[in-house]
Protein backbone atom coordinates (compact mmCIF):
# COMPACT_ATOMS: atom_id res chain seq x y z
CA UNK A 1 0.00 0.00 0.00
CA UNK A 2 1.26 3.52 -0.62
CA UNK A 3 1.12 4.62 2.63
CA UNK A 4 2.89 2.10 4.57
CA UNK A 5 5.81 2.53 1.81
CA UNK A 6 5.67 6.01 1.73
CA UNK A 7 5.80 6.17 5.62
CA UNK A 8 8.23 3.59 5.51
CA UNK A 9 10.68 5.37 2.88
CA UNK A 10 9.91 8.18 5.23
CA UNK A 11 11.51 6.93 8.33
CA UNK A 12 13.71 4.27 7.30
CA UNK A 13 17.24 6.36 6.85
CA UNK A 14 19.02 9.01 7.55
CA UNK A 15 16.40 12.30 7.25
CA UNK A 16 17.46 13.98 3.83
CA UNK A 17 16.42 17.48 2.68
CA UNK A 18 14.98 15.37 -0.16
CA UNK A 19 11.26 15.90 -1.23
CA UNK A 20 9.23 12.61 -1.16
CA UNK A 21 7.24 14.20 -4.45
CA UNK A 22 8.76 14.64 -8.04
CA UNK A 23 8.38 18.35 -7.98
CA UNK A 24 11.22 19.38 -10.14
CA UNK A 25 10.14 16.66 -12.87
CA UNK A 26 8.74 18.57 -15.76
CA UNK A 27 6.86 15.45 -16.85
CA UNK A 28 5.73 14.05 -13.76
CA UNK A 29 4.39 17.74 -12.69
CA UNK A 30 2.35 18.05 -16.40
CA UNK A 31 0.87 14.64 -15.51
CA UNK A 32 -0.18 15.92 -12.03
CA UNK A 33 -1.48 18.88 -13.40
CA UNK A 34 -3.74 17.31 -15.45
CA UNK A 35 -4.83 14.41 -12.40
CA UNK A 36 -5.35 18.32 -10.46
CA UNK A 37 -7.37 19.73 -13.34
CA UNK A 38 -9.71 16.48 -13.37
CA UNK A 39 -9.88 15.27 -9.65
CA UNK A 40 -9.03 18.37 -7.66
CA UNK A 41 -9.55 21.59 -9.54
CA UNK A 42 -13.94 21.67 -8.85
CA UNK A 43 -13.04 21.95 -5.36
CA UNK A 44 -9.90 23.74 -4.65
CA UNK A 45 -10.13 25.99 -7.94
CA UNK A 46 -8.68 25.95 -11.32
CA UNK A 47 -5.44 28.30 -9.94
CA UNK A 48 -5.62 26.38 -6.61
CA UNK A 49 -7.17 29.24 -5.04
CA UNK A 50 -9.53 27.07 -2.97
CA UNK A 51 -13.08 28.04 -1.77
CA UNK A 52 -13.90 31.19 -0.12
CA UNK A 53 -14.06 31.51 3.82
CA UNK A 54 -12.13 27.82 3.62
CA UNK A 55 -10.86 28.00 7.32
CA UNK A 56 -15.17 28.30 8.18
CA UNK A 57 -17.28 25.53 7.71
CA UNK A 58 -19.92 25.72 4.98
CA UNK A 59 -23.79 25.54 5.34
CA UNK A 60 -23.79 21.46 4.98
CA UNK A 61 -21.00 21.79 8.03
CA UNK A 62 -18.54 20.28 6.10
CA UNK A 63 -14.95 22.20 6.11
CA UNK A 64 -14.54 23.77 3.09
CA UNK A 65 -11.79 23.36 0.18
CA UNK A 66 -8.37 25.01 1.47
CA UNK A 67 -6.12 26.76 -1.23
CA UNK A 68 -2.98 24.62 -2.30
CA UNK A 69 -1.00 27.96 -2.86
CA UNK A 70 0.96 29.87 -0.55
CA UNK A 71 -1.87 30.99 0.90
CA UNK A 72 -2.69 28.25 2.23
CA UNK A 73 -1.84 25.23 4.98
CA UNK A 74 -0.76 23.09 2.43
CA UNK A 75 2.63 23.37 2.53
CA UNK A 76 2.86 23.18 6.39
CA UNK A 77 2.51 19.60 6.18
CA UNK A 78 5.40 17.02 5.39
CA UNK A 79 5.05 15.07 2.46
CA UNK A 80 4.41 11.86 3.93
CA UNK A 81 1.11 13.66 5.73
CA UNK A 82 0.03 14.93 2.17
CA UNK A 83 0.26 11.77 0.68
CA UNK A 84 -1.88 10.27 3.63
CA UNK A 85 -4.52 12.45 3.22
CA UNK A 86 -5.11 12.89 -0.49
CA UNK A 87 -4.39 8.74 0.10
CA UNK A 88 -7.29 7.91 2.79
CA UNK A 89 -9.16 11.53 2.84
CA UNK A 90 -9.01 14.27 5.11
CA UNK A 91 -11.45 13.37 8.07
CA UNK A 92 -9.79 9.41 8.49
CA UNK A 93 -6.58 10.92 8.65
CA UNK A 94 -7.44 13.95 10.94
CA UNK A 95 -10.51 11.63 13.06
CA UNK A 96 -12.37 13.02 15.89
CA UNK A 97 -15.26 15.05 15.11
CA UNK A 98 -13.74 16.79 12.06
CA UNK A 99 -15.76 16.34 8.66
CA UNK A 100 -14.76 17.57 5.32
CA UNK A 101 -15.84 16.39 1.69
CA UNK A 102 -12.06 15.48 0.76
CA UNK A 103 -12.69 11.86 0.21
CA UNK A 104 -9.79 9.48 0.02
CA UNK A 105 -8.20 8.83 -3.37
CA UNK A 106 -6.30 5.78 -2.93
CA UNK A 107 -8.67 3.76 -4.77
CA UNK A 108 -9.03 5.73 -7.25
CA UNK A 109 -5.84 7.31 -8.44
CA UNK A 110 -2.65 5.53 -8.75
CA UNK A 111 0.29 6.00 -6.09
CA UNK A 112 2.25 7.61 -8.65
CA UNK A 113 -0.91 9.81 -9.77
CA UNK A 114 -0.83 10.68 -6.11
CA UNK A 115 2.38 11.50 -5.92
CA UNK A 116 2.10 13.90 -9.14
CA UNK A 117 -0.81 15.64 -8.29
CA UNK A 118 1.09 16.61 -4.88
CA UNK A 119 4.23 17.89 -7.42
CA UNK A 120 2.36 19.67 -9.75
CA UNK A 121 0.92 21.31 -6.15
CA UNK A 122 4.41 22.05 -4.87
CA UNK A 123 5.82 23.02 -8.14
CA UNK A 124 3.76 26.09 -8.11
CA UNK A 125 4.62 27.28 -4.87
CA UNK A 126 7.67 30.36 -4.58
CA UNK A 127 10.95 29.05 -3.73
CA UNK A 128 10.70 30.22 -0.53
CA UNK A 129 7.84 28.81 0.15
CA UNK A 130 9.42 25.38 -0.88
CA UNK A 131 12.14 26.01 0.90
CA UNK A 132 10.14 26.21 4.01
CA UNK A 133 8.73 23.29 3.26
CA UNK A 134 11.62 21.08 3.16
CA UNK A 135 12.22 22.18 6.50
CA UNK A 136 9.16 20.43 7.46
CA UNK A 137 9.74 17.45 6.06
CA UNK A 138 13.02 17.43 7.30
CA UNK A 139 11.67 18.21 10.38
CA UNK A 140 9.22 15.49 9.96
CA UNK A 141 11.80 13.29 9.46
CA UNK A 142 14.69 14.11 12.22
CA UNK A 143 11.45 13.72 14.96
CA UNK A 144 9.37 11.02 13.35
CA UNK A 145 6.31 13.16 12.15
């Protein structure tokens, strides 16, 4: 299963600076932009711009669609936690009495369709926004997280 390998490549070494998602591959970020554009893009907006008033729940009480720019939370998360959610869906991997619509994907998209979707994501973010995100996975992976 992806997640136990992802988790697994995750933990098992040495922590790297080394991002878990293809994000400087030209062709693997064009074939997560178009997995984006057909599984993600009605709910988190054709320039990733994500719903409005995202941090309040909407009138069904479901958490809104967060922004996958810099704007939004995205990129505080380590790779292994992005793949997990986008994997299994937002409230199994958060729990409790949290609800959202982000279903899980893993049965529908591929790992590596996973893992592209979440490059094409990071590949549009500023370089110091990536750069701030490689301290969280590094982070993530010097403590375990």
């Amino acid at each position: 299963m992806l997640l136990v390998s992802i988790l697994f490549a995750a933990t098992a070494g040495p922590a790297t600076a080394e991002s878990l998602l293809p994000f400087t591959d030209p062709e693997r970020v064009a074939a997560g932009e178009a997995v984006y554009r057909d599984y993600c893009a009605a709910c988190h907006g054709a320039a990733l711009e994500g719903e409005d008033d995202w941090r309040s729940p909407g009138p069904d009480g479901l958490m809104r669609a967060p922004p996958h720019d810099e704007t939004g939370h995205t990129w505080h998360h380590a790779d292994p936690l992005l793949i997990d959610i986008v994997t299994r869906g937002t409230e199994a991997v958060v729990g409790g009495d949290y609800r959202s619509n982000m279903m899980g994907f893993g049965d529908v998209l591929s790992e590596q369709e996973i893992l592209d979707v979440l490059a094409y994501i990071k590949s549009t973010w500023p370089p110091r926004i990536i750069e701030i995100h490689e301290e969280v996975n590094r982070n993530a992976a010097l403590y375990g997280n």
